[in-house]
C-alpha atoms as a PDB file:
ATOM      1  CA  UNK A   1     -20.686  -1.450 -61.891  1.00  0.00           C
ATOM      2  CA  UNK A   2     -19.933   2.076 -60.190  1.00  0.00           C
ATOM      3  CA  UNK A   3     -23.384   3.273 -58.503  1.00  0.00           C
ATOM      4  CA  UNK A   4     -25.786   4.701 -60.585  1.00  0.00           C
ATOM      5  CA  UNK A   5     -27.854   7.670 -58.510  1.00  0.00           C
ATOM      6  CA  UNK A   6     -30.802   9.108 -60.455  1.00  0.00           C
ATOM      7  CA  UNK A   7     -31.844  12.016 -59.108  1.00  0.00           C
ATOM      8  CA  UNK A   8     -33.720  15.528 -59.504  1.00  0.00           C
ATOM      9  CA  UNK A   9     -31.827  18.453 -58.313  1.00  0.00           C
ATOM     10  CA  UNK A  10     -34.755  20.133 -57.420  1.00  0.00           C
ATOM     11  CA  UNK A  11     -36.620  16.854 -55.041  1.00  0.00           C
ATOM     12  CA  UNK A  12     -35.190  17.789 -51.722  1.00  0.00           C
ATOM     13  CA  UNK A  13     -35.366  13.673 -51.087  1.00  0.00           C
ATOM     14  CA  UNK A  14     -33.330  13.603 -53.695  1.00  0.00           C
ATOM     15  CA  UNK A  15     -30.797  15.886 -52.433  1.00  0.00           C
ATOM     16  CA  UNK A  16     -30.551  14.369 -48.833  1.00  0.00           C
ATOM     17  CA  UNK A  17     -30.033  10.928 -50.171  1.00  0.00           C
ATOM     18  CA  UNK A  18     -26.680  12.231 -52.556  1.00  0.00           C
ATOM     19  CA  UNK A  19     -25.716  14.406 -49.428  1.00  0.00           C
ATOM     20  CA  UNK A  20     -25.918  11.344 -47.322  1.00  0.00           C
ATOM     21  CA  UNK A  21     -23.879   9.217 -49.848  1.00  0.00           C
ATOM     22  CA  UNK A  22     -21.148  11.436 -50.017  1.00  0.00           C
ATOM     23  CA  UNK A  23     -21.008  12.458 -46.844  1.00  0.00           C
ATOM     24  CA  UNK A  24     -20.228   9.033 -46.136  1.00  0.00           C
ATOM     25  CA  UNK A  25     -17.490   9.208 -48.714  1.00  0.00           C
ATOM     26  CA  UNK A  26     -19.519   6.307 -51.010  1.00  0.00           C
ATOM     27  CA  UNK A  27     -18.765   7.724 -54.722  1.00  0.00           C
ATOM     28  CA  UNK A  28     -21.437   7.507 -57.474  1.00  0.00           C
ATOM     29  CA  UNK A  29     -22.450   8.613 -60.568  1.00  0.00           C
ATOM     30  CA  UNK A  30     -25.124  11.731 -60.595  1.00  0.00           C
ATOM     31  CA  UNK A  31     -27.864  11.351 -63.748  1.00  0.00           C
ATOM     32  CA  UNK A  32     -30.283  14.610 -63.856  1.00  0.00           C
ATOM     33  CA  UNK A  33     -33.567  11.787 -64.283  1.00  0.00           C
ATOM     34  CA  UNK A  34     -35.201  14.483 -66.789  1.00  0.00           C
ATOM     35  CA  UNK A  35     -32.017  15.303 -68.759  1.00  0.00           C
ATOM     36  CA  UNK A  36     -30.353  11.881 -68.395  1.00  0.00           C
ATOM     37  CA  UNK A  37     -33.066   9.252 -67.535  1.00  0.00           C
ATOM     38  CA  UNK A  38     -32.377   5.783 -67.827  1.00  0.00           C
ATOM     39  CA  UNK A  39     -32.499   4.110 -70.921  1.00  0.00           C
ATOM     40  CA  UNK A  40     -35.307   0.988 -71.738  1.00  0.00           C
ATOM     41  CA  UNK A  41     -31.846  -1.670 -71.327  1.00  0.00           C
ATOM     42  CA  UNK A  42     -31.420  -0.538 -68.137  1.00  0.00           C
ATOM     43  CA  UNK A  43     -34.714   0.242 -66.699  1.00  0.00           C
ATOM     44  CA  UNK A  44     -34.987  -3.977 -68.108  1.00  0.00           C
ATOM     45  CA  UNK A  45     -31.947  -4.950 -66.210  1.00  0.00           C
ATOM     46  CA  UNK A  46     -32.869  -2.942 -63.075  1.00  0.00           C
ATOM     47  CA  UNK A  47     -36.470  -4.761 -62.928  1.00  0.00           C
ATOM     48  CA  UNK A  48     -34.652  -8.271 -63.554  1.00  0.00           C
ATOM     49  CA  UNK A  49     -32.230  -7.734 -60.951  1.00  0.00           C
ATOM     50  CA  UNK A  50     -34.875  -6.859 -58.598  1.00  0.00           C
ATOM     51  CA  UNK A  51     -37.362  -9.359 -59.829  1.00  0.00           C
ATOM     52  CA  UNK A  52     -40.195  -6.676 -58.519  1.00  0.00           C
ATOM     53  CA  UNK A  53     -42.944  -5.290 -60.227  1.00  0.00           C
ATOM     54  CA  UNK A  54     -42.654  -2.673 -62.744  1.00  0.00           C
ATOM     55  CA  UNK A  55     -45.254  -0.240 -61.659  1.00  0.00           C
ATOM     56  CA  UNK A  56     -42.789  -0.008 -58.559  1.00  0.00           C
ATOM     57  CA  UNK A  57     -41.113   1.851 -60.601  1.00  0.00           C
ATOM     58  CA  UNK A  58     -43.484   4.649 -61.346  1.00  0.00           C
ATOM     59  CA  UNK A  59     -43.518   7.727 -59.653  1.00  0.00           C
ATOM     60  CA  UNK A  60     -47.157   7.085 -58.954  1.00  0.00           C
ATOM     61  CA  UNK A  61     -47.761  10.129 -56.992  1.00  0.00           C
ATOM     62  CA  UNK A  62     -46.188  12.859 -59.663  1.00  0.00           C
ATOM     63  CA  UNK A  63     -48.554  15.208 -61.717  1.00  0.00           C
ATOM     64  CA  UNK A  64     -47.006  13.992 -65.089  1.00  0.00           C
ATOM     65  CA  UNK A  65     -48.939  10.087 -64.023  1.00  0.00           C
ATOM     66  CA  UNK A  66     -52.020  11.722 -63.354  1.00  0.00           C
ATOM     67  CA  UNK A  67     -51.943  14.191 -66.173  1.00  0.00           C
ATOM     68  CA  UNK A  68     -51.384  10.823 -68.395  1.00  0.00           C
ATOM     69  CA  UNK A  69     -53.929   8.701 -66.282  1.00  0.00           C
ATOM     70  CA  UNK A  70     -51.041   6.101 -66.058  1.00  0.00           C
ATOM     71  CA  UNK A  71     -53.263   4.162 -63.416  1.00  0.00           C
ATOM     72  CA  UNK A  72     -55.853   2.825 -65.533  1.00  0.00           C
ATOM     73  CA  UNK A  73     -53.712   2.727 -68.716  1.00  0.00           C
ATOM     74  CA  UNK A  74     -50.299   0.613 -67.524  1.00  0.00           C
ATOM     75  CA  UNK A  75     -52.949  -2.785 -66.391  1.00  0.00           C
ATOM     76  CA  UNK A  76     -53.505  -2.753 -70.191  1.00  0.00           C
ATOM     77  CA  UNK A  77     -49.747  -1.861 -71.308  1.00  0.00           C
ATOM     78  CA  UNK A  78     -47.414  -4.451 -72.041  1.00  0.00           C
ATOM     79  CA  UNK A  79     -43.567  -4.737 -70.165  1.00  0.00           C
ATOM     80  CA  UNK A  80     -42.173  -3.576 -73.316  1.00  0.00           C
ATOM     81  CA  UNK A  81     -44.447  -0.264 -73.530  1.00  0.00           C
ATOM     82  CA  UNK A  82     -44.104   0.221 -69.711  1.00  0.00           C
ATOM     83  CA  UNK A  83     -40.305   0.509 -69.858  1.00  0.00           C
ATOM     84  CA  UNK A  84     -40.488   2.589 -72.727  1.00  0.00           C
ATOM     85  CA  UNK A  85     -42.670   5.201 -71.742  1.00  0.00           C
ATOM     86  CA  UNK A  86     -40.431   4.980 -68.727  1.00  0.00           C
ATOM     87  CA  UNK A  87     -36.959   5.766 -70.757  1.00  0.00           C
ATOM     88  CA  UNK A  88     -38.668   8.392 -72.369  1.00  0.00           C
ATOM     89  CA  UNK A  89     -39.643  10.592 -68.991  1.00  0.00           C
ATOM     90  CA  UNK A  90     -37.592  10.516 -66.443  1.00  0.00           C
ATOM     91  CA  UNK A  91     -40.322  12.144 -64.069  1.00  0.00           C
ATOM     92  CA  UNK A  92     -42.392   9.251 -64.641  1.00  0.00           C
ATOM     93  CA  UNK A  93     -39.708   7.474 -62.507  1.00  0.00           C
ATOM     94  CA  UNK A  94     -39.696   7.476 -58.542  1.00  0.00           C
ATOM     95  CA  UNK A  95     -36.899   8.749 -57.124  1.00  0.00           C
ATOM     96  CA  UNK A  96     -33.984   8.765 -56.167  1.00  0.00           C
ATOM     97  CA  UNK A  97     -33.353   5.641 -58.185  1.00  0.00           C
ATOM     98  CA  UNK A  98     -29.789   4.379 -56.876  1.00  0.00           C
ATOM     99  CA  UNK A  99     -28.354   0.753 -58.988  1.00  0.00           C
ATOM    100  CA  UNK A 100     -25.198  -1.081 -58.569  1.00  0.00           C
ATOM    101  CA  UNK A 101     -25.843  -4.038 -61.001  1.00  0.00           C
ATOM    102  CA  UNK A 102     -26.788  -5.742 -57.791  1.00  0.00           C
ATOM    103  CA  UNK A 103     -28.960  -4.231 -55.590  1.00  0.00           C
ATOM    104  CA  UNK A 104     -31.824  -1.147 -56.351  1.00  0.00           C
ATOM    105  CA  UNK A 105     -33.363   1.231 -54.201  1.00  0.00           C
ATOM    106  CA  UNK A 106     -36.631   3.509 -54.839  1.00  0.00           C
ATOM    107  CA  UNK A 107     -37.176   6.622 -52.773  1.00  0.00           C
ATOM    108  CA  UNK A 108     -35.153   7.974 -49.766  1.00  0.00           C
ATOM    109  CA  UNK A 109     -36.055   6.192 -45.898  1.00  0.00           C
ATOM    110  CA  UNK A 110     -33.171   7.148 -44.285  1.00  0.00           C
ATOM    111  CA  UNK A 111     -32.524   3.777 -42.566  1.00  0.00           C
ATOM    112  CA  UNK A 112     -33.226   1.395 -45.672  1.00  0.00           C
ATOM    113  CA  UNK A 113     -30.827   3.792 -47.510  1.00  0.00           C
ATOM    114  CA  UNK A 114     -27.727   3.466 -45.217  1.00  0.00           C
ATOM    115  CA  UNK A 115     -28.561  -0.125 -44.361  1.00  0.00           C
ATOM    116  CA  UNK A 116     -28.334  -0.545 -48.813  1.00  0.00           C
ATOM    117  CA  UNK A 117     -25.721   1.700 -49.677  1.00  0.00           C
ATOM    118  CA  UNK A 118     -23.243   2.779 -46.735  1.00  0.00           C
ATOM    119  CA  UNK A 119     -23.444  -0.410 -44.488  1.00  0.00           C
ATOM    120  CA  UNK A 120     -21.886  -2.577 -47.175  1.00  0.00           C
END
């Protein structure tokens, strides 16, 4: 599977961690995360290939949780809910969110990054 890079083009984290993948010549596939989130499938096979925990996934600190009080609401919300409400706003989603069919990463640290995607 090509890499997957879901990104905001106004998150400057975003925008260092695609600058850093192609300046290091890696090629991947750009998805706007409001215009292009991704779908419930593959927000499913992303949390089964990292066998974490779904609320990982939420961007935990963004106004959109808060405004939807998202931390006392997804304890009660099943899987199936979770990753829906997930597919259906992409700035619910932390980000970047980069995804082989192998390996994800949440979020830009500079050293985890390179060590995941460049040092292959």
């Amino acid at each position: 599977m090509t890499i997957q890079f879901f990104g905001y083009p106004k998150c400057s984290t975003c925008n260092m961690a695609s600058k850093l993948l192609r300046d290091s010549g890696v090629e991947f596939v750009y998805h706007h995360i409001v215009e292009d989130p991704p779908s419930k499938e593959l927000l499913k096979e992303m949390l089964d290939t990292s066998n974490g925990d779904l609320k990982t996934f939420f961007n935990t600190s963004g106004m959109k949780y808060r405004e939807l009080q998202l931390k006392d609401k997804l304890p009660t919300m099943s899987e199936e809910e979770q990753l829906a409400l997930l597919a259906t706003d992409g700035m619910l989603i932390k980000r970047p969110l980069v995804f082989d069919g192998k390996q994800l990463t949440f979020g830009f640290k500079e050293e985890h990054f390179t060590n995941s995607w460049i040092s292959k």
